[in-house]
Each structure stands twice: as C-alpha cells, then as structure tokens.
Protein backbone atom coordinates (compact mmCIF):
# COMPACT_ATOMS: atom_id res chain seq x y z
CA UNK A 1 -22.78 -4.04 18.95
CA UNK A 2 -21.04 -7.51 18.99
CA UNK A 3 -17.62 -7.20 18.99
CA UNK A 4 -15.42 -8.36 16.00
CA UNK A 5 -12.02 -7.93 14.66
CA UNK A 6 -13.97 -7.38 11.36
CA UNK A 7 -15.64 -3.97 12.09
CA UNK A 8 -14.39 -0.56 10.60
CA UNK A 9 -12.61 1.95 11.92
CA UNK A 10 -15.74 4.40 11.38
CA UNK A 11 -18.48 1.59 12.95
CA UNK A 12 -15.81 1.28 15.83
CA UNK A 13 -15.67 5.26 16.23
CA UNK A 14 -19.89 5.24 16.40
CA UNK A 15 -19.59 2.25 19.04
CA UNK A 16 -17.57 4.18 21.27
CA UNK A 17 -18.83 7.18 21.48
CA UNK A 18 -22.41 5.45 22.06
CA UNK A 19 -20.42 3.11 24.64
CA UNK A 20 -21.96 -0.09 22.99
CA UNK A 21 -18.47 -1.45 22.74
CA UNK A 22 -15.20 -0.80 24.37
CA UNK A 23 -11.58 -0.16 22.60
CA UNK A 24 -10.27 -3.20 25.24
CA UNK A 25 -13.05 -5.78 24.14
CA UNK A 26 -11.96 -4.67 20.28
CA UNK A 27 -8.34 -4.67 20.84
CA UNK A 28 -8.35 -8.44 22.89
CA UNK A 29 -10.94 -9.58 19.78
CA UNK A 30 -8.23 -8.25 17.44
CA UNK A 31 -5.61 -9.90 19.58
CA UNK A 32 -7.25 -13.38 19.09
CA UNK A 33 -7.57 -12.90 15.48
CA UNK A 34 -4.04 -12.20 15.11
CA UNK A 35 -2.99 -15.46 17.02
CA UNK A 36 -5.06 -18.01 15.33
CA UNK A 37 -4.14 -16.60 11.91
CA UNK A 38 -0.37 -15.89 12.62
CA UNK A 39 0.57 -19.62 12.27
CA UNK A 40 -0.42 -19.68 8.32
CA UNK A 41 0.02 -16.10 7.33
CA UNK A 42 3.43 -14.89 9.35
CA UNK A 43 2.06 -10.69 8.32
CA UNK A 44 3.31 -9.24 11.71
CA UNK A 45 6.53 -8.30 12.86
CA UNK A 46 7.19 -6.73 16.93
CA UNK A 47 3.76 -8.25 17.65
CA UNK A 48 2.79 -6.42 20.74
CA UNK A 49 -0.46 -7.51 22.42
CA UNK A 50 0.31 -6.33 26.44
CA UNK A 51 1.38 -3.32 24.37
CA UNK A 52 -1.82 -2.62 22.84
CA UNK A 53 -3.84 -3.88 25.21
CA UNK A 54 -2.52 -0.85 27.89
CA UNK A 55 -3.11 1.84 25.06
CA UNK A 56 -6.99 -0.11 24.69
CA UNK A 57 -7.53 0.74 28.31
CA UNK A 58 -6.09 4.24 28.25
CA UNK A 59 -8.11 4.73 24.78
CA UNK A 60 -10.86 3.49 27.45
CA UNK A 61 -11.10 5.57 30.16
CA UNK A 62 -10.72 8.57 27.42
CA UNK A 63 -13.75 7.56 26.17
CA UNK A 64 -15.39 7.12 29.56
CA UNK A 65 -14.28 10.56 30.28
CA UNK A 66 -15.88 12.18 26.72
CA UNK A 67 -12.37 13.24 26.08
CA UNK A 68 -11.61 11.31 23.39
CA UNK A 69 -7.77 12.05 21.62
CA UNK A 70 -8.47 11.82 17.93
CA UNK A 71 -10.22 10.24 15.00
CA UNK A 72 -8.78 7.51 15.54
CA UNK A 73 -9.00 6.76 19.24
CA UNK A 74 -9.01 3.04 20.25
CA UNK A 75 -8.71 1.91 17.03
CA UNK A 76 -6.54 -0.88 15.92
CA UNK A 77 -3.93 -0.04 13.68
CA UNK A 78 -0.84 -2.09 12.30
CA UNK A 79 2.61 -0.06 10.85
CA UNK A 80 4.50 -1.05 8.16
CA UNK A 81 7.89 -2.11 9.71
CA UNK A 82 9.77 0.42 7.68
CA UNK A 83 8.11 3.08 9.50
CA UNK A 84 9.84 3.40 12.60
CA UNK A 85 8.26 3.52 15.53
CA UNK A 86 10.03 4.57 18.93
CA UNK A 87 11.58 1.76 20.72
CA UNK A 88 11.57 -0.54 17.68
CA UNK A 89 14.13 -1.66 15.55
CA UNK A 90 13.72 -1.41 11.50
CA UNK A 91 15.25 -4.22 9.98
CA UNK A 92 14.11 -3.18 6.28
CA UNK A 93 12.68 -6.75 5.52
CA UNK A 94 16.65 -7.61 5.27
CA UNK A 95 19.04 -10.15 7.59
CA UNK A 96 21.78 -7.64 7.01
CA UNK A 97 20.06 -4.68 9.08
CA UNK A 98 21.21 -4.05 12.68
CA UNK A 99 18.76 -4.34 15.02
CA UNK A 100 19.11 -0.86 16.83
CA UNK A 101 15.89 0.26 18.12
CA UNK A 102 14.16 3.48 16.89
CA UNK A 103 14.59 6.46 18.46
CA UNK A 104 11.69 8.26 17.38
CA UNK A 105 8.05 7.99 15.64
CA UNK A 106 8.54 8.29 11.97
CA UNK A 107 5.74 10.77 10.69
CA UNK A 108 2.71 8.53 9.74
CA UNK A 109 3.38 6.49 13.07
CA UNK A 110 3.22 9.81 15.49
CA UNK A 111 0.55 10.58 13.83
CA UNK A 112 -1.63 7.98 14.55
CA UNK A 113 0.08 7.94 18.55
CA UNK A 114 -1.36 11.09 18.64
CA UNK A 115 -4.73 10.34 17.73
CA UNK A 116 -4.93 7.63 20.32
CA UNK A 117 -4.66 4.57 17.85
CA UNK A 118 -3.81 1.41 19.33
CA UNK A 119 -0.61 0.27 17.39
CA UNK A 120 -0.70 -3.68 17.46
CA UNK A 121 2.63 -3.99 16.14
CA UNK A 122 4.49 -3.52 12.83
CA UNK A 123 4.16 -5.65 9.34
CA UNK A 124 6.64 -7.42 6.87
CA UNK A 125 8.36 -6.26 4.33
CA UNK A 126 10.66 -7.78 2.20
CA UNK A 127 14.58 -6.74 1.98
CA UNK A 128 14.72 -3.06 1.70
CA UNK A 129 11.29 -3.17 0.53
CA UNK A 130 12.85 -4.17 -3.58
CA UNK A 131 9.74 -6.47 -4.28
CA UNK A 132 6.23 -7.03 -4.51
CA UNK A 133 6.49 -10.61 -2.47
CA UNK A 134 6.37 -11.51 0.52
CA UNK A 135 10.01 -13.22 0.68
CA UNK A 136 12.41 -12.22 2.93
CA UNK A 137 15.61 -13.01 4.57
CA UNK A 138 14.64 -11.26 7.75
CA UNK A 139 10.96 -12.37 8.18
CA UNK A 140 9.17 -15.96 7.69
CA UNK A 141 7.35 -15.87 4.32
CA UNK A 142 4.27 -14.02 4.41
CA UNK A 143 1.36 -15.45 2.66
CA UNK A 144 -1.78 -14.46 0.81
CA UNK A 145 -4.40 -15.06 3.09
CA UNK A 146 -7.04 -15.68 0.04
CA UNK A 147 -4.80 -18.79 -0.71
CA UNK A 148 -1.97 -19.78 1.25
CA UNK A 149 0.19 -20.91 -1.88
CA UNK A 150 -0.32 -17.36 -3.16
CA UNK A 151 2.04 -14.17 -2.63
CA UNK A 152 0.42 -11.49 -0.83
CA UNK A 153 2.28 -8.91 -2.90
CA UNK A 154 4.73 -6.59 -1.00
CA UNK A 155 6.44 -4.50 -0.49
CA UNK A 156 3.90 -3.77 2.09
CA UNK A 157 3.48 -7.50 2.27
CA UNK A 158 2.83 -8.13 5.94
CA UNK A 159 0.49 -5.04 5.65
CA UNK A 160 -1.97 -6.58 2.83
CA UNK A 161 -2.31 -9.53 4.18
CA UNK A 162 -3.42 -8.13 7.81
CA UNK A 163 -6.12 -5.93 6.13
CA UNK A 164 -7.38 -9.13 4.11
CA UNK A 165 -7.33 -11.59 7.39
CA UNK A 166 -8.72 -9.05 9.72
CA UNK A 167 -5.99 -7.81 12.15
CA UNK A 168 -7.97 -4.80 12.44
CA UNK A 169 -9.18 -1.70 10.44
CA UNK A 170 -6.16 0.05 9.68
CA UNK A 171 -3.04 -0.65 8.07
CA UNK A 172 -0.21 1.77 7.04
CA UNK A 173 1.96 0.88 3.93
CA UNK A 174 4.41 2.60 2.00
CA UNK A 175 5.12 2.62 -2.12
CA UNK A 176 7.70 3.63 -4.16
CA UNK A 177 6.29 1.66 -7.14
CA UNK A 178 3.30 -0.20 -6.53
CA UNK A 179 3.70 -1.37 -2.84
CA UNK A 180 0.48 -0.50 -1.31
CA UNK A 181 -1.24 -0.99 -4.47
CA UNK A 182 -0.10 -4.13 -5.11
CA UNK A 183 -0.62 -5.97 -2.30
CA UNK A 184 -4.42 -4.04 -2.09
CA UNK A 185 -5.13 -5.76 -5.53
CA UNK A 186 -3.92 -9.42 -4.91
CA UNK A 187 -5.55 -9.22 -0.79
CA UNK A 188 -8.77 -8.14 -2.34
CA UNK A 189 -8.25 -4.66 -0.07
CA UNK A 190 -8.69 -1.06 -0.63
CA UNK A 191 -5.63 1.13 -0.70
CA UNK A 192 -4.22 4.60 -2.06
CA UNK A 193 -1.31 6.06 -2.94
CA UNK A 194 -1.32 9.76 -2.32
CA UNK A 195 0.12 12.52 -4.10
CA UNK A 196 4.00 12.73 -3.10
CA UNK A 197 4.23 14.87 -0.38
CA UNK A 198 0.57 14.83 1.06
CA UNK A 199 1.42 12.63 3.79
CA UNK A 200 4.75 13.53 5.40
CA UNK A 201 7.59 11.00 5.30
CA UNK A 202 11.06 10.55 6.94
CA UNK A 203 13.20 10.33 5.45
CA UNK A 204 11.82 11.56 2.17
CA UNK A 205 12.99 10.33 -1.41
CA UNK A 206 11.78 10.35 -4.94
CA UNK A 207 8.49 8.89 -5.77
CA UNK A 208 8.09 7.40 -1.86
CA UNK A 209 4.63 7.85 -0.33
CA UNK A 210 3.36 6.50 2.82
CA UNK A 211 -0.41 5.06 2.47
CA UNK A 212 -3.50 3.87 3.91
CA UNK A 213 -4.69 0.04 3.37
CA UNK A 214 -8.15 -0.70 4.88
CA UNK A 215 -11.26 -2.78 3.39
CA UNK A 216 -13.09 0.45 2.92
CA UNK A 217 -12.50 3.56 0.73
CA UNK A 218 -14.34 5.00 4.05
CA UNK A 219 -11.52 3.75 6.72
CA UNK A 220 -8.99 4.97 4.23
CA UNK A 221 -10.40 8.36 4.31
CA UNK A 222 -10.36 8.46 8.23
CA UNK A 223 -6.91 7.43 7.97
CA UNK A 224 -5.51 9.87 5.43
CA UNK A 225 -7.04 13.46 7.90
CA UNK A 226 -4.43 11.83 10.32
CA UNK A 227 -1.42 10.86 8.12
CA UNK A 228 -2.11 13.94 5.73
CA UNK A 229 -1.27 16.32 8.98
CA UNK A 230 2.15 18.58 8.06
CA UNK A 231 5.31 17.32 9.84
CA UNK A 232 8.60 19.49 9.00
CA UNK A 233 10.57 16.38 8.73
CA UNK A 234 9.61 15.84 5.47
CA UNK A 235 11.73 18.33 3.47
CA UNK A 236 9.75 17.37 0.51
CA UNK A 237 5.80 17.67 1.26
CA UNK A 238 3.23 19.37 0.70
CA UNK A 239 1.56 22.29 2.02
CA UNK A 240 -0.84 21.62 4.52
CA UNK A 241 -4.23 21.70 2.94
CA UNK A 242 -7.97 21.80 4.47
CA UNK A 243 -8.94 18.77 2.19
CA UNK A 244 -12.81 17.65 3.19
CA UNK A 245 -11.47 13.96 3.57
CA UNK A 246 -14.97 12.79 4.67
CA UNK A 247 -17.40 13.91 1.73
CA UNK A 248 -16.76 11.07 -0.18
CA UNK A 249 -19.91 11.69 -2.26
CA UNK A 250 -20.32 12.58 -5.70
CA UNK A 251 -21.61 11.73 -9.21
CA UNK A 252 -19.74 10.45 -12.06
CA UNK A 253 -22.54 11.78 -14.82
CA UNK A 254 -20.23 13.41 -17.60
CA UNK A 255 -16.60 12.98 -16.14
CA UNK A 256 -14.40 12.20 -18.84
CA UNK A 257 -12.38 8.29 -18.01
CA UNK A 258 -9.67 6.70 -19.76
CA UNK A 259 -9.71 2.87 -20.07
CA UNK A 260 -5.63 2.10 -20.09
CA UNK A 261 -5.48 -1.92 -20.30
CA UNK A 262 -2.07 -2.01 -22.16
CA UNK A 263 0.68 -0.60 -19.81
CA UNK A 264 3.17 -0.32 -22.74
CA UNK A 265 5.74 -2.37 -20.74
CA UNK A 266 5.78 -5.55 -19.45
CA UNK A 267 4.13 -8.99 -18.82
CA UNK A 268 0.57 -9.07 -20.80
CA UNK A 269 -2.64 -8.56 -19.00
CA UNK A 270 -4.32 -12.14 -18.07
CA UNK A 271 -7.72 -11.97 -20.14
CA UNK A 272 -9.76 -12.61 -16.37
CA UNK A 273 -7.96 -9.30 -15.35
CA UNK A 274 -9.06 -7.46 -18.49
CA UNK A 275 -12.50 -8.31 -18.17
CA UNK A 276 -13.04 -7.36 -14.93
CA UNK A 277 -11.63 -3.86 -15.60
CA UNK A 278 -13.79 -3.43 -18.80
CA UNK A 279 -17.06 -4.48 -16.65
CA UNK A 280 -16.11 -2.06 -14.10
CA UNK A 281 -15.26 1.07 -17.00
CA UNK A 282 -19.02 -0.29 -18.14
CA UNK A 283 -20.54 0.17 -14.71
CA UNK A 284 -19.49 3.74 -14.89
CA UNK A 285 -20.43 4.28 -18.08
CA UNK A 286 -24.06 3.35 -17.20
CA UNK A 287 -23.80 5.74 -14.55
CA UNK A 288 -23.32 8.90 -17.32
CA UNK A 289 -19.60 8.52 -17.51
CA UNK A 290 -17.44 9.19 -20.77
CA UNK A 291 -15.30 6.34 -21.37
CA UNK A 292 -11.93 6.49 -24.11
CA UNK A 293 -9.16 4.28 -24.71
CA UNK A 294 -5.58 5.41 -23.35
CA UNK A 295 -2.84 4.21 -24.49
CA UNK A 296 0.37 2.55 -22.84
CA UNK A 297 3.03 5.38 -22.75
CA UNK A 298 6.07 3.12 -21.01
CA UNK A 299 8.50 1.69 -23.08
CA UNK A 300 11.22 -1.12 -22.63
CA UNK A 301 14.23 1.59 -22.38
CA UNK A 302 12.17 3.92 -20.09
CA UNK A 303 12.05 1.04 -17.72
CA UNK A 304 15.18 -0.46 -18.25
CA UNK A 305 16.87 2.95 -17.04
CA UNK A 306 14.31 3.18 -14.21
CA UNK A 307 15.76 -0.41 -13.34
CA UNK A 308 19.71 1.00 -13.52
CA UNK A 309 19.00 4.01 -11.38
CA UNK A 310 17.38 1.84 -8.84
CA UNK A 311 20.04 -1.22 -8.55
CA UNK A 312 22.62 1.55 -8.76
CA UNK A 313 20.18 3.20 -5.53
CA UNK A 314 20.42 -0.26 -3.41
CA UNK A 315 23.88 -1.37 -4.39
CA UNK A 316 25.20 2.00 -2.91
CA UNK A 317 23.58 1.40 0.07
CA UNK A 318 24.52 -2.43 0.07
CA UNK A 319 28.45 -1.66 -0.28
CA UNK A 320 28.27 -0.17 2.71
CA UNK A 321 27.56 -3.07 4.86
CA UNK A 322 30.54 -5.47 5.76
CA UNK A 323 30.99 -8.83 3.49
CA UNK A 324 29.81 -10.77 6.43
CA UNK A 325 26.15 -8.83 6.97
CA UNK A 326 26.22 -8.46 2.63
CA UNK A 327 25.77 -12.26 2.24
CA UNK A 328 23.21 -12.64 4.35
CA UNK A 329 20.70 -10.51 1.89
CA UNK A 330 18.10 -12.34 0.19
CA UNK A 331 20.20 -13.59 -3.36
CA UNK A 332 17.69 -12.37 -5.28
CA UNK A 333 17.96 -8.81 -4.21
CA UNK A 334 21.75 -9.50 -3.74
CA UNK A 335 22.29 -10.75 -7.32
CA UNK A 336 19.96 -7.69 -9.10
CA UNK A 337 21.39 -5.02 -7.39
CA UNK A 338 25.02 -6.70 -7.83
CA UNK A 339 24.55 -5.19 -11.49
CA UNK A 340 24.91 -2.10 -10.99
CA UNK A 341 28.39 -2.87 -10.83
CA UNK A 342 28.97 -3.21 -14.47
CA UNK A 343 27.05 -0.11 -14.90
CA UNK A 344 29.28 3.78 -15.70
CA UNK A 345 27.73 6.74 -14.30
CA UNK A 346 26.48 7.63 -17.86
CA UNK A 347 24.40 5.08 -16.91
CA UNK A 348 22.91 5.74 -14.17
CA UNK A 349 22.52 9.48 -15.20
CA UNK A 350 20.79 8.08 -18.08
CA UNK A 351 18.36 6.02 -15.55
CA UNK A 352 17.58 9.45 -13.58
CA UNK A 353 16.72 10.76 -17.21
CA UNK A 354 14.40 7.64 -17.90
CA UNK A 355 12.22 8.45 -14.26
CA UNK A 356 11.62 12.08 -15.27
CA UNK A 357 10.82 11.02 -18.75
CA UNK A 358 8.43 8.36 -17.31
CA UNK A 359 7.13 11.63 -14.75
CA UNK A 360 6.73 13.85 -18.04
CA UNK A 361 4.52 10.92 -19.53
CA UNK A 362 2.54 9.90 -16.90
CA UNK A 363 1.88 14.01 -16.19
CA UNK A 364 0.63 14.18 -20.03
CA UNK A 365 -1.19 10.99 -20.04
CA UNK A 366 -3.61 12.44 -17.26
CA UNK A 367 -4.70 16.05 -19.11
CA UNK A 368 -7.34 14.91 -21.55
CA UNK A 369 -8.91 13.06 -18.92
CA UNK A 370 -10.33 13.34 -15.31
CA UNK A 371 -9.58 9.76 -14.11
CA UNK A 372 -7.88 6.91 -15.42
CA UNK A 373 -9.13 3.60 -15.10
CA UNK A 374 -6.77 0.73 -15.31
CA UNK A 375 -5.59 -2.95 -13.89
CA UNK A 376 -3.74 -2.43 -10.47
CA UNK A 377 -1.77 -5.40 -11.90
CA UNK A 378 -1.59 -7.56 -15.12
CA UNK A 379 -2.04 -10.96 -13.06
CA UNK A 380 -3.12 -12.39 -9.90
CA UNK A 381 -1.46 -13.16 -7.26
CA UNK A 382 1.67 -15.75 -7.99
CA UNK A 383 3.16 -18.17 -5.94
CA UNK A 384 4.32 -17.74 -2.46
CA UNK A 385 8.21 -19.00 -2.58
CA UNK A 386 8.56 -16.34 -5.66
CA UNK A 387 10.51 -12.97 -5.27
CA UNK A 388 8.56 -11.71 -8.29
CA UNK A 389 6.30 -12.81 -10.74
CA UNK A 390 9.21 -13.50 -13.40
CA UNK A 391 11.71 -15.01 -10.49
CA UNK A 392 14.29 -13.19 -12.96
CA UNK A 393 16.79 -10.98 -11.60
CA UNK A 394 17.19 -9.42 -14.90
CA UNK A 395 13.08 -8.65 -15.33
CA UNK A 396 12.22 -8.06 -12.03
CA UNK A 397 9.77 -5.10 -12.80
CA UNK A 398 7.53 -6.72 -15.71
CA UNK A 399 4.77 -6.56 -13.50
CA UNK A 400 4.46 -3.08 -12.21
CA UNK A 401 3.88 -1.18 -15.46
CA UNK A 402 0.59 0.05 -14.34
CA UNK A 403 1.72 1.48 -10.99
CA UNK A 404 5.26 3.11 -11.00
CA UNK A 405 4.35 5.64 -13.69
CA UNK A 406 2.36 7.43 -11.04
CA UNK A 407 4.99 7.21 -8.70
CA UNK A 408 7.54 9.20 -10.65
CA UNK A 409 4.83 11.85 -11.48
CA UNK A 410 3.05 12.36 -8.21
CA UNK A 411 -0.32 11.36 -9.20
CA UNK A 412 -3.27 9.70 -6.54
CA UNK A 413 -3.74 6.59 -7.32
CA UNK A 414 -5.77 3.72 -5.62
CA UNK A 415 -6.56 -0.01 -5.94
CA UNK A 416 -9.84 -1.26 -5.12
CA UNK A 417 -11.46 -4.71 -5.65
CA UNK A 418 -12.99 -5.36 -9.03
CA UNK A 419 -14.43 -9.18 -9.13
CA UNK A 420 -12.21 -12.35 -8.79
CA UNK A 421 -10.68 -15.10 -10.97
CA UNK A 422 -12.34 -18.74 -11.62
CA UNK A 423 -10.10 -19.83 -8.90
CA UNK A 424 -11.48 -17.16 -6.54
CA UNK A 425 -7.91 -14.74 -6.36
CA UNK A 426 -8.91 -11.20 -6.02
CA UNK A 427 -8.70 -8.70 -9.20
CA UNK A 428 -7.76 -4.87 -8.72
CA UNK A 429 -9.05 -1.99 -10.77
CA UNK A 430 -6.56 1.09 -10.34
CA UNK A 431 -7.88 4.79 -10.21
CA UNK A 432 -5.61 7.84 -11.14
CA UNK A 433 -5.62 11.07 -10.57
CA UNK A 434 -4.20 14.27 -11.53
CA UNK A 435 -1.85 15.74 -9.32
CA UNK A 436 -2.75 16.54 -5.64
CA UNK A 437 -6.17 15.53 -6.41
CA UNK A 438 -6.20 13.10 -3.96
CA UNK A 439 -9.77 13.65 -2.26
CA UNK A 440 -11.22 13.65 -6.35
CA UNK A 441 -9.41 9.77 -6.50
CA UNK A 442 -11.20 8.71 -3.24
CA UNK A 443 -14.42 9.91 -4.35
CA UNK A 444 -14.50 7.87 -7.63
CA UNK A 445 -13.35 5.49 -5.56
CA UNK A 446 -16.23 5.35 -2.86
CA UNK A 447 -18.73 5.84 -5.72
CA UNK A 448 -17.22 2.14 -7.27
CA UNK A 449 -17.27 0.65 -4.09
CA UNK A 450 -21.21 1.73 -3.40
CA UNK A 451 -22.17 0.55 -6.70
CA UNK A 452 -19.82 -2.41 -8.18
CA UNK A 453 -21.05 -6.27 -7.69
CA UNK A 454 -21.23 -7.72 -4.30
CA UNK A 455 -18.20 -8.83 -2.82
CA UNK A 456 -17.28 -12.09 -1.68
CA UNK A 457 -16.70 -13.30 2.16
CA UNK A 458 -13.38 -12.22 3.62
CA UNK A 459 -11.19 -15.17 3.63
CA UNK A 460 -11.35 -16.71 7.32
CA UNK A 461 -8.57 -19.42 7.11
C-alpha cells in the first residue's frame, strides 16, 4: 500500500496488520504534510513530530510483535488543545491563560494513549473556545484550507482544518454549541456530536461534548469505541454501554425524517445551502424514506437568554484574571462578555430558564420523528479576519440556530458533506437524533455518505 497522509484510520489498521505499511512511514508522511501546509493554514498548536515519531516506532515493533495495543494503534491522531494532555499547557485559545503544563490526560486524550494512537500534537481554538472562527489572541489565525480567505469555523478551528488538509485520520474536537459541527460543515469533513455524557469529559459542564472529526462516518466510528470508554472523572456521563459502533449498515425504507430548513432564530439560510439539503432529504426519499416539514422551534428571547447565561458564564471566569492578563483577551470576546456586567441575577436566572426551555423544545421537536434532517449552518464559510459571521458583539450567535438546540437537550447530532457552493465552499447537512441514539445517527449517516453525489478532491494547497 503506498503510503499517504490521506489514508483512513480503518485502511491504515488493515495495512498494519498485513505489514504492507508501517505506523513510522505513516507518521513521517503525516509529518511532511503537516510542514508544507502549516505555513498557510497555522491548525496546530504543541506540534510534536520527534514526539510522534518515538510513539510510530513503539506502535511499530507492537505490530511486529502481533501485540498490537488498541483500535487505534499507530494511527495519527491530533487533540483539540482544550483537551489537556500530560505535559502540555492549555492556553484555551486565549493570551490571558498561564502557560502551566498539564498534569494529566484529560479523558478523550488517555483514551486514545491507551490505544496506542500516535498524538501529533494539539489544535487551535479560539479564546475560551466563545466562537466559531478561527481568531485568536493566543494562536496565529487559522484558515480554511478549501480557501485561504475563508474561516475554518471553530471552536474546534485548528481541528477542522487538519481533517480537511490531511494531518491525518483522526481529529478530536469538542462542542458546546456547534463546535465540531461547524467547522465539519465549512472543512467539507465528517463529524458528530454525541449524546452528553457518552464520551467522558473533564471537567464536565452543561451541554459540553467531546467529538470525533474524520473524513469518514467510518473513522468516526473507530474513534467513538475509544472515546465512548467510561472514565469516573466525568461526574456527568453516561453509563457504559455495549454500543455495536462498527455495524454501520442499515436501510432507510420507511423511517420517518423531518426536513427543518428554518431554525426559528437567526441569520436566513443562503438559497445554495437550502438546496443542497432539499436534494439530499430527496435522495432519501428515493431510497423509501418518509419525508415532513419541521418547523423552527427557537425564538429571539430563547436565545437572547441563552446569550446572558453564557457572557454571565465567561465574564465570571474573566474577573478572575488580573487587569494586566484581562486586556490581553481577544476584544471581541472581551467586549461581549463585558455585558454581563449590566446584567441582575434575575437575569441570568432567566438565561438558565431560556437553555432548559430550548432542552424541552429540542426534546419535543425529535418525538414525531426518527431523524431530523437539517443545514449544519445557514451559510458558508465567512471570512478569515472575522470573529463571527455578524462581527457583532451584540449578535454573536445568529449563526448557530441549527446546532445549539441539540446541545442543551442531549441529542446525537452530526455534520456531513452535502454538495458545495458555485464558488466551490463546502455545504453541511446536519443529522439528529433522539437521545442516546448515537449509533442510530451514525448509521443514517454512513448510509448518506455511501449513496450521496461524488465528492470533490480534498483541497491540496
């Protein structure tokens, strides 16, 4: 097998075992990809390559031996920079972080240790992971490797762009609102959101998952037996389940799919966008599916609260730096979280009312159905130098309508590629879920991904 940077984690598995290709040839292949791109597309942070390259030749004589560690042995992966890893600092995408190294693998990074991955590194972020760019005051702009004037998305910014460009199989992201998602639907990439709780995090919080971001539904699935394994860290997860994470086929004759294109909230869906996620609800109708409409359930004061709870959120954590480290946050974030100052702790109650309400909605919105089909995102990717799509402070969510709902109530969710615009950007149809049906999301996934239009060459700078 010739040895690329742009084989899958699965292919990579098969070459090993069959010794056609070696986890040290992958790794230095990966290694070279990573340098000739890094220039234009700044997605790594605590680049590592004599790192890696030891675990490739431990991962090596494993495999020599037949004693191979895990799924996922000699396999490159890339972590998400607010998942700590042990030894690393976690600067939260922000100039105002310390720089004290980690003291310990965060969940979904001892995970994949474990299974003998070989961790390249860690990926941007922007400051304290607040937007879906890939601006930061910590780390050089990250940039949509698709176009270079284009945002990759964030907050798993670094991580989306590494998955589009090749820096390996496997990519770990996290999401509060849309952050794998996101940046899977402007990188053209394959990502998803699990249920809250199915793969452990530390430390845990309301609506925060930890996901995988390949180019395959199949990679992700590879990913998620690892991540999904039970860590008691995570005061907040799951219990552990025996989910088959590899029988990914199934038929979608007679399931029952709602066609949301109207979010209820927020910045209108781009007519390219809305085609491409009608052809794709077509495709499965052909197959035997049921297709009906589903309405936006999100309003303007439902979101508005979710926005108070959250500046209130980072400007408690923000007072607690000194004025020196405070002004060196990115303005943006600086000057939307500074508003929670003006705001009483009615207020903010009010907010944590508005993210259960949105949990209640988003639970209801998913009973008459068995998937929902949807944009990942109302646009395409925007321009690089922009925090957001609005570069408004006082809108800075108008473009994550589709995805936080199923963040507040637990639901699967993934983004997969659904066509492109006239100017060749990459489009994202979203999947949902009902709760903790997670395996049933990647399945309708895999079965789009066998059977929607050919996909175009992975952007090679």
């Amino acid at each position: 097998m010739t040895t690329s940077p742009d084989l899958t984690a699965l292919e990579l598995r098969d070459a090993y075992k069959a010794r056609t290709l070696s986890p040290v040839d992958m790794t230095d292949a990966v290694i070279a990809r990573i340098e000739a791109r890094e220039p234009a597309l700044r997605a790594m942070y605590a680049f590592d390559p004599d790192g890696a390259r030891a675990q490739a030749r431990a991962s090596e004589a494993r495999w020599k031996a037949g004693t191979p560690q895990g799924a996922l042995d000699g396999v490159p992966v890339t972590i998400k920079e607010n998942i700590a890893t042990k030894g690393v600092p976690v600067p939260l995408g922000t100039a105002a972080s310390d720089l004290t190294p980690a003291t310990e693998d965060a969940p979904a990074a001892a995970r994949v240790r474990e299974s003998g991955a070989v961790i390249l590194g860690k990926t941007t972020m922007p400051d304290f992971g607040m937007l879906s760019s890939g601006l930061s005051s910590f780390h050089p702009l990250t940039r949509n490797p698709w176009n270079l004037a284009k945002n990759p998305g964030g907050s798993s910014a670094g991580a989306g762009a590494a998955a589009a460009a090749g820096y390996g199989p496997l990519h770990l992201g996290t999401d509060i609102g849309g952050s794998v998602r996101l940046p899977a639907s402007w990188n053209g990439i394959f990502t998803l959101k699990p249920s809250l709780g199915r793969v452990p995090v530390d430390p845990p919080y309301l609506g925060r998952v930890v996901g995988p971001m390949t180019r395959t539904v199949g990679d992700s699935a590879v990913l998620m037996s690892v991540l999904s394994r039970p860590d008691a860290r995570d005061h907040m997860s799951l219990p552990p389940a025996d989910i088959a994470w590899m029988d990914l086929d199934r038929d979608v004759r007679g399931l029952k799919l709602g066609l949301q294109l109207d979010a209820g909230f927020g910045l209108p869906v781009v007519s390219e966008v809305t085609a491409a996620i009608e052809a794709a609800a077509r495709l499965f109708e052909s197959a035997g599916a049921i297709i009906v409409p589903v309405r936006g359930f999100i309003t303007r004061e439902i979101f508005d609260g979710l926005d108070n709870f959250w500046r209130a959120r980072s400007w408690a954590d923000i007072v607690k730096l000194t004025p020196e480290k405070r002004a060196t946050i990115l303005p943006f974030i600086g000057a939307w979280a500074r508003k929670a100052v003006g705001l009483s702790s009615v207020d903010v109650i009010r907010g944590l009312g508005c993210l259960m309400e949105m949990r209640r909605l988003a639970t209801a919105a998913t009973q008459p159905v068995d998937y929902i089909l949807s944009p990942t995102a109302p646009i395409p990717a925007y321009a690089a130098e922009l925090p957001c799509p609005t570069n408004d402070s006082s809108r800075p969510l108008e473009h994550i309508g589709f995805t936080v709902p199923w963040n507040m109530g637990e639901q699967p969710a993934s983004s997969i590629n659904a066509g492109y615009t006239t100017d060749g950007l990459p489009i994202g149809l979203q999947i949902v879920g009902k709760r903790f049906d997670d395996i049933g999301v990647l399945r309708l996934s895999r079965w789009y991904e066998r059977h929607r239009p050919a996909q175009r060459p992975w952007p090679m700078g």
